[in-house]
C-alpha atoms as a PDB file:
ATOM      1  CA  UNK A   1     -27.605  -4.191   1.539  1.00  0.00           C
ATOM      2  CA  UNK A   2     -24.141  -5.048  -0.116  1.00  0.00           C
ATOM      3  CA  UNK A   3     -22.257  -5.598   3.040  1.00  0.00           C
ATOM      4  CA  UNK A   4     -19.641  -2.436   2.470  1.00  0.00           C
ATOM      5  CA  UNK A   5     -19.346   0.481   3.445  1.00  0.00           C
ATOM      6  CA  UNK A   6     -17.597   3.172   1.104  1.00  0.00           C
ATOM      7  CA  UNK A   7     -15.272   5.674   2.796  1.00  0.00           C
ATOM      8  CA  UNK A   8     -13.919   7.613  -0.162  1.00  0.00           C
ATOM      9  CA  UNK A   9     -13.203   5.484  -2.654  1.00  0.00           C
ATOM     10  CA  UNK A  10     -12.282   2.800   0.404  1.00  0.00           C
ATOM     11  CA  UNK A  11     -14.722  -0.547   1.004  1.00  0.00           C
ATOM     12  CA  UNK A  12     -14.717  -1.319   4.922  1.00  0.00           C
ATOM     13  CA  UNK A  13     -16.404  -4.800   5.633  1.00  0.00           C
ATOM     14  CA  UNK A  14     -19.793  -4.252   7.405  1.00  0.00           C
ATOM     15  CA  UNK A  15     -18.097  -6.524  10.410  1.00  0.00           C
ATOM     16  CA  UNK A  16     -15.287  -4.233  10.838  1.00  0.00           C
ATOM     17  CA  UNK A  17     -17.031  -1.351  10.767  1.00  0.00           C
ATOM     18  CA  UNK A  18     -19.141  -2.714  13.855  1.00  0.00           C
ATOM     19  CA  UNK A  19     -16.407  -4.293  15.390  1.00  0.00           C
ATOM     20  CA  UNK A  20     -14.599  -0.417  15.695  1.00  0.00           C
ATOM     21  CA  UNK A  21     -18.040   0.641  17.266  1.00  0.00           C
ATOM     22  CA  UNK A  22     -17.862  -1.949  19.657  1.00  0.00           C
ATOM     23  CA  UNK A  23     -15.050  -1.765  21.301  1.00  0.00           C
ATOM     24  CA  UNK A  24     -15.597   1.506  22.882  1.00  0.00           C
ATOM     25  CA  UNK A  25     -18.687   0.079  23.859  1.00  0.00           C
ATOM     26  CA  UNK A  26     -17.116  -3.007  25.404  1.00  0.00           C
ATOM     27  CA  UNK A  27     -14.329  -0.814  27.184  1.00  0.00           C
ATOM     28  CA  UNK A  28     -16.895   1.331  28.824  1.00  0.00           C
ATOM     29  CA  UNK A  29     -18.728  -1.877  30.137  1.00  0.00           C
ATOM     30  CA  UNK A  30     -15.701  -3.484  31.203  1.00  0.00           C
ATOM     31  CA  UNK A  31     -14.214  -0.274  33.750  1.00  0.00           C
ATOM     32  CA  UNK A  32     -17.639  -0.569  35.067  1.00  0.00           C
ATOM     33  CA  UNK A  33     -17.846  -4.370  36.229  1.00  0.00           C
ATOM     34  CA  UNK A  34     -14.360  -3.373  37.145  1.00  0.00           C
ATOM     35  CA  UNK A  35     -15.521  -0.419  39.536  1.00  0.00           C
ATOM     36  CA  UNK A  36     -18.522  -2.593  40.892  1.00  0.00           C
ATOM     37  CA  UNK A  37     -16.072  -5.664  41.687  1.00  0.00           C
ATOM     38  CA  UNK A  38     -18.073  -7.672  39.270  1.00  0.00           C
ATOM     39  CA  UNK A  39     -14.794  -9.712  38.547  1.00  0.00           C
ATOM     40  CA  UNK A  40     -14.668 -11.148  42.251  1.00  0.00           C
ATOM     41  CA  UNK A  41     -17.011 -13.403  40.701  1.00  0.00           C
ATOM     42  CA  UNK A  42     -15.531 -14.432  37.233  1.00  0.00           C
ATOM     43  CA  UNK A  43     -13.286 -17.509  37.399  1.00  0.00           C
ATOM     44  CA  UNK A  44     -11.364 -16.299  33.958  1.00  0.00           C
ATOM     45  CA  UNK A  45     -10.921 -12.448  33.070  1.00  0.00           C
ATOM     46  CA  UNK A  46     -10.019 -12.919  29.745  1.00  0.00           C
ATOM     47  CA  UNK A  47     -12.107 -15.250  28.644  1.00  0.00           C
ATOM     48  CA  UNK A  48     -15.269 -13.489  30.338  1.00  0.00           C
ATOM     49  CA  UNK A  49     -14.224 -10.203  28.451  1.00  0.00           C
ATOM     50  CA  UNK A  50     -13.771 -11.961  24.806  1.00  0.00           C
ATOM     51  CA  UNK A  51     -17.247 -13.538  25.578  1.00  0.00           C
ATOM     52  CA  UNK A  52     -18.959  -9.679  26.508  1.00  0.00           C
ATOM     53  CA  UNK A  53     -17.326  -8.870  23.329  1.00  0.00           C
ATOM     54  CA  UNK A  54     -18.815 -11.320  21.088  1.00  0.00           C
ATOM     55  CA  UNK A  55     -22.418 -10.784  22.695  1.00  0.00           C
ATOM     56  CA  UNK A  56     -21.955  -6.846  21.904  1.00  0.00           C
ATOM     57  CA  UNK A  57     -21.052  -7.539  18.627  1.00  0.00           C
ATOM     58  CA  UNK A  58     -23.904  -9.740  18.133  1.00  0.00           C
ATOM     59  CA  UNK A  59     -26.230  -7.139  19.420  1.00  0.00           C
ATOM     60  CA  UNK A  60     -25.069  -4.116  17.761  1.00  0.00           C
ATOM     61  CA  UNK A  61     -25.339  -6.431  14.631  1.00  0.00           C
ATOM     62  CA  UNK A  62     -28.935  -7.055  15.425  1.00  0.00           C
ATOM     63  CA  UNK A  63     -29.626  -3.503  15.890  1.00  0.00           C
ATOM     64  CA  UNK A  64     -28.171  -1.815  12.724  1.00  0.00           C
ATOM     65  CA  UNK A  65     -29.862  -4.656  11.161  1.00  0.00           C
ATOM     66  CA  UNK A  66     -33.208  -3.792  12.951  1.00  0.00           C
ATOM     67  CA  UNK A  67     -32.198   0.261  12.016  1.00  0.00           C
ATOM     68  CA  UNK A  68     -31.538  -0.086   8.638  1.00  0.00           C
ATOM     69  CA  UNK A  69     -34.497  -2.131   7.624  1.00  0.00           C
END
């Protein structure tokens, strides 16, 4: 695995690639705890969100590891 993706002549960084998947993935999640009142119980927004974030990230890197191997 060399860590890029081509697009057309164009080398994307793996990361970024996975970071652009992500986010949708993070917005989705985040209207939801919104809807539930999950937040009622979060002392810092912003913080919590950057922290859902990262652990997405980490897990859709584990799992187009675990789908590409």
């Amino acid at each position: 695995m060399s860590g890029e993706i081509d697009v057309y002549g164009v080398y994307i960084p793996n990361l970024l690639a996975l970071m652009l998947l992500t986010l949708p993935v993070s917005l989705l999640l985040r209207r939801g705890l919104a809807r539930l009142g999950a937040y009622a119980f979060v002392w810092h927004r912003g913080l919590f969100d950057v922290a859902l974030y990262v652990l997405l990230l980490q897990g859709m890197s584990l799992l187009s590891q675990w789908w590409l191997s």
